[in-house]
Protein backbone atom coordinates (compact mmCIF):
# COMPACT_ATOMS: atom_id res chain seq x y z
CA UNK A 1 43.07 -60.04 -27.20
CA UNK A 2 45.99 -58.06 -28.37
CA UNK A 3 44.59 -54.80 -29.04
CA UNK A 4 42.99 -55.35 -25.66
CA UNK A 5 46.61 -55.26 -24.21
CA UNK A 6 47.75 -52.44 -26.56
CA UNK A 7 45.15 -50.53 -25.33
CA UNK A 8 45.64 -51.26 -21.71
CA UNK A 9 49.22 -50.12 -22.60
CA UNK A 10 48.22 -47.48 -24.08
CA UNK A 11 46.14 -45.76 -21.57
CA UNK A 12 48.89 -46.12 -18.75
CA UNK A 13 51.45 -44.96 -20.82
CA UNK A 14 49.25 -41.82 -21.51
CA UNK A 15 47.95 -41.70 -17.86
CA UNK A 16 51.85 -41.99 -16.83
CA UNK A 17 53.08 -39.01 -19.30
CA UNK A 18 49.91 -37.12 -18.12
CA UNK A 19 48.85 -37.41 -14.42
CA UNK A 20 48.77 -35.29 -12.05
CA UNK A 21 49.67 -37.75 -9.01
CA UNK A 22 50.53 -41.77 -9.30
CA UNK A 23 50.10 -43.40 -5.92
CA UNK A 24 50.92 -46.84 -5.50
CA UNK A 25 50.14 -49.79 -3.43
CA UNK A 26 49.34 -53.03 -2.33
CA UNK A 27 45.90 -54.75 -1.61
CA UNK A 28 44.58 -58.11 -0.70
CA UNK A 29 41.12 -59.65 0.12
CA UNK A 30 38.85 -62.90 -0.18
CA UNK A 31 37.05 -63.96 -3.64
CA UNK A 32 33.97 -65.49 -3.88
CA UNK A 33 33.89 -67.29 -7.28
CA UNK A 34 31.84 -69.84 -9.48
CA UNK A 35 30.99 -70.66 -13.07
CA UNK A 36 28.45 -70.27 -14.90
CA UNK A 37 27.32 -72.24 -17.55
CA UNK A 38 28.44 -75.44 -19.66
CA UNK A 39 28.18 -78.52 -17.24
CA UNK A 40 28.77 -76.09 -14.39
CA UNK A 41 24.97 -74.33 -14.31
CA UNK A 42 24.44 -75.84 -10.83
CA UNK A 43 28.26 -75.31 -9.46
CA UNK A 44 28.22 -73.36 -6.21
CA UNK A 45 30.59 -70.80 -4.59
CA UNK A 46 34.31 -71.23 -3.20
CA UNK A 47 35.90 -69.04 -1.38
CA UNK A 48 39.78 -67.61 -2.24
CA UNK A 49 41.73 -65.08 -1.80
CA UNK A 50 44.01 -61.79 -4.08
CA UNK A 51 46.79 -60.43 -3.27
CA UNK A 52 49.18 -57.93 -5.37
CA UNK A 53 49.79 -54.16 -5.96
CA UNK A 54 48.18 -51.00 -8.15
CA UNK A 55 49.13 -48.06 -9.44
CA UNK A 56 46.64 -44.99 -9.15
CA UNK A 57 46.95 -42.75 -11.74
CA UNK A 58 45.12 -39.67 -11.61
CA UNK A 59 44.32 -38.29 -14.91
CA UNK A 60 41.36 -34.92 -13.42
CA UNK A 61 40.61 -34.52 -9.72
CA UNK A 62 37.87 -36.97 -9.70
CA UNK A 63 38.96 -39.78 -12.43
CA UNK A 64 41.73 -42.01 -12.52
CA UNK A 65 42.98 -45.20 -13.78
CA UNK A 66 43.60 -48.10 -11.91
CA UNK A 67 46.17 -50.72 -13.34
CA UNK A 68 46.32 -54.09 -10.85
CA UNK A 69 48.80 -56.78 -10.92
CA UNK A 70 46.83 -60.28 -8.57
CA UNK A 71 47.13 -63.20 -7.80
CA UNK A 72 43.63 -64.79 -7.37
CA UNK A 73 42.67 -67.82 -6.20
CA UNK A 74 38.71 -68.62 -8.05
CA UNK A 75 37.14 -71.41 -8.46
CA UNK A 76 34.15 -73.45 -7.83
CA UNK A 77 32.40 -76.51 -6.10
CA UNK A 78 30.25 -78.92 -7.91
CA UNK A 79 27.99 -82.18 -6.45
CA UNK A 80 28.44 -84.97 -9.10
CA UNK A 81 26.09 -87.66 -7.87
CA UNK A 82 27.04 -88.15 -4.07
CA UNK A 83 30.64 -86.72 -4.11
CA UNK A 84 31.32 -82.92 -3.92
CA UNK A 85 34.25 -82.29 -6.75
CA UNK A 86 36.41 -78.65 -5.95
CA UNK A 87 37.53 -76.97 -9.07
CA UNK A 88 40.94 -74.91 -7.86
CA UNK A 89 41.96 -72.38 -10.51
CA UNK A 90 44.88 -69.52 -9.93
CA UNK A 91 45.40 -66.89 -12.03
CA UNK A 92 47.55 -63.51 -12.45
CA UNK A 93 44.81 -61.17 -13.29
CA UNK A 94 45.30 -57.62 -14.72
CA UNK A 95 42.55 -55.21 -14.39
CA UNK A 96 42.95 -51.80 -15.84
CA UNK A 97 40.13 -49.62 -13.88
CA UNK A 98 38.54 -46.04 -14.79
CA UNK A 99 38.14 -45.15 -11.12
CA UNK A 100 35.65 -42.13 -10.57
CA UNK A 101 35.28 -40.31 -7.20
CA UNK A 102 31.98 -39.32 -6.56
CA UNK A 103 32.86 -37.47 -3.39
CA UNK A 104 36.93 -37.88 -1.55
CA UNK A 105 35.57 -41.25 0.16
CA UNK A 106 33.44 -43.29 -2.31
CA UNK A 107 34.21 -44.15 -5.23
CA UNK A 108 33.06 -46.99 -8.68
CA UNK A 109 35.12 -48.45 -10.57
CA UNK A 110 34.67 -50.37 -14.13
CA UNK A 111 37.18 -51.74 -16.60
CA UNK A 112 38.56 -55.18 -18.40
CA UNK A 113 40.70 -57.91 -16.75
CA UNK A 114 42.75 -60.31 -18.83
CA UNK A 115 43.72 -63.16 -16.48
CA UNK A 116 46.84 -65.74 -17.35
CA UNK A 117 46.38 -69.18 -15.88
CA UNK A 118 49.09 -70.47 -13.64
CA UNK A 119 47.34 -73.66 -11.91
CA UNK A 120 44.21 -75.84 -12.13
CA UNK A 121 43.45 -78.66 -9.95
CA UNK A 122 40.18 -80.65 -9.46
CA UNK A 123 39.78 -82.43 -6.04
CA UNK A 124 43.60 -82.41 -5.75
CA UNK A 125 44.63 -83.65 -8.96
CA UNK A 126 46.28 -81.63 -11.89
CA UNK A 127 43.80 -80.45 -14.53
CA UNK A 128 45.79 -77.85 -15.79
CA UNK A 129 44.92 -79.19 -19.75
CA UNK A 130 41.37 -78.87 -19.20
CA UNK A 131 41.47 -75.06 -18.83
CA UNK A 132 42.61 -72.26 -21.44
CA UNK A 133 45.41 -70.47 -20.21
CA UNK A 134 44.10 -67.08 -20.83
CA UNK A 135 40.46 -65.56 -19.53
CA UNK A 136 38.87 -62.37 -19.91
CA UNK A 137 36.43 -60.73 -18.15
CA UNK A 138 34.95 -57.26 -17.08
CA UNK A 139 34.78 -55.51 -13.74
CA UNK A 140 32.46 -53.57 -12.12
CA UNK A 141 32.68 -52.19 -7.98
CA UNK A 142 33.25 -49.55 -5.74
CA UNK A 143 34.90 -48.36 -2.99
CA UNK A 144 35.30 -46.19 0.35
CA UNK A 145 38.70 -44.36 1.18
CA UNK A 146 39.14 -44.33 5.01
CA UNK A 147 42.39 -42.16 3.86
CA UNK A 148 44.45 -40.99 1.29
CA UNK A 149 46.19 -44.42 1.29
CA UNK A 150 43.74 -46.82 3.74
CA UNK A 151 40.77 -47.95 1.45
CA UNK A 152 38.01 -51.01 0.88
CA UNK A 153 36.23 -51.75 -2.33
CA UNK A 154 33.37 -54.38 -3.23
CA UNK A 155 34.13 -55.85 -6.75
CA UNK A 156 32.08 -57.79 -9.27
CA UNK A 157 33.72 -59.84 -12.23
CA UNK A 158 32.25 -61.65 -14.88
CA UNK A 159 33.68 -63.65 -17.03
CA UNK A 160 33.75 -62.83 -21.02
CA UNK A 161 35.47 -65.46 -22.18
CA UNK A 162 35.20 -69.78 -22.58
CA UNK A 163 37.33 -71.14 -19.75
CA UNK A 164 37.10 -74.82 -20.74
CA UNK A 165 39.58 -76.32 -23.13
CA UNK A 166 37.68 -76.81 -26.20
CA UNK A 167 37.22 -74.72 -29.56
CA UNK A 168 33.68 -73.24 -29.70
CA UNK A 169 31.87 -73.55 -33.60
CA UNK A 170 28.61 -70.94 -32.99
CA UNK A 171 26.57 -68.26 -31.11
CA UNK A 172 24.94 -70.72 -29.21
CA UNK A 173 28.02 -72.83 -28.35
CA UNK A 174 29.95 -69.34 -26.72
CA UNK A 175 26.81 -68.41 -24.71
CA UNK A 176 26.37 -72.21 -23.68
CA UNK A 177 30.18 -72.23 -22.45
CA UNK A 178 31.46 -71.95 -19.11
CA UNK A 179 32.58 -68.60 -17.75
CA UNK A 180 34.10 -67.02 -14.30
CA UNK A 181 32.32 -65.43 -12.13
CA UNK A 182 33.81 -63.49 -8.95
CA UNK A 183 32.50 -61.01 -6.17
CA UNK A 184 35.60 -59.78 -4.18
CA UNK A 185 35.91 -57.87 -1.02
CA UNK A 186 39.59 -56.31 -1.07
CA UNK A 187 41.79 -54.00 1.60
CA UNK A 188 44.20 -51.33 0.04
CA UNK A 189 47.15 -49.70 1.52
């Protein structure tokens, strides 16, 4: 975990001493999230929302990196015997993208997210314990720039690490427990 950090550091600090242009700005959108395995193999989708700012740094004409700062609202929806059961988790997630620009409107994007856990509620109450505080996960998407600064992207996340509150012993336990998984749809300005 920390030399993912150091080297999330170090990239923008090189990007920063290096680029050729840094825009930033802010972006919002809706989330589409669920889990995926554990006791959570038949959850289904809730919708959320993101909202925060990025910094564009370009490092050539056609590649850049992406550092985000969100707030995310994931989560997911489960039927335990006649009663649906919501799972309500915030995070602040921070992506660090390679952005590549195929041509000056479209562009894909891939990179790791570290995400810190600020709430957790299920149906309402506080479940906050249940959950680690820290998640990881990997992005893939892309994107279309109406402008220099007016753009939409289509983003995939899934989820590397255990999100459940218990130690894991094997192989077979890490692969068995359950992860994050999010499709967002996100406006940039």
């Amino acid at each position: 975990m920390k030399r993912i950090i150091l080297a999330a550091i170090a990239v923008m600090a090189f990007g920063f001493t290096n680029a050729q242009q840094t825009r930033f700005g802010v972006k919002g959108g809706l989330n589409l999230t669920s889990f995926a395995g554990g006791n959570y193999y038949d959850s289904k989708s809730l919708v959320g929302f993101q909202v925060g700012g990025f910094a564009e740094i370009k490092i050539i004409e056609r590649l850049a990196i992406q550092p985000e700062v969100l707030f995310s609202t994931q989560g997911a929806k489960q039927e335990v015997g006649m009663t649906d059961f919501d799972t309500k988790l915030n995070y602040i997630n921070v992506p660090v993208l390679a952005k590549f620009y195929i041509t000056k409107q479209f562009t894909v994007e891939a990179g790791p997210q570290i995400g810190f856990l600020v709430s957790a509620k299920n149906n309402g109450n506080d479940a906050k314990d249940g959950f680690k505080s820290v998640d990881t996960g990997f992005n893939f998407g892309a994107g279309y720039n109406f402008t220099e600064n007016v753009s939409v992207g289509l983003r995939y996340t899934v989820g590397l690490s255990n999100i459940a509150d218990y130690d894991i012993d094997s192989t077979e336990e890490y692969l068995d427990s359950p992860k994050k998984q999010c499709f967002s749809f996100d406006f940039s300005l």
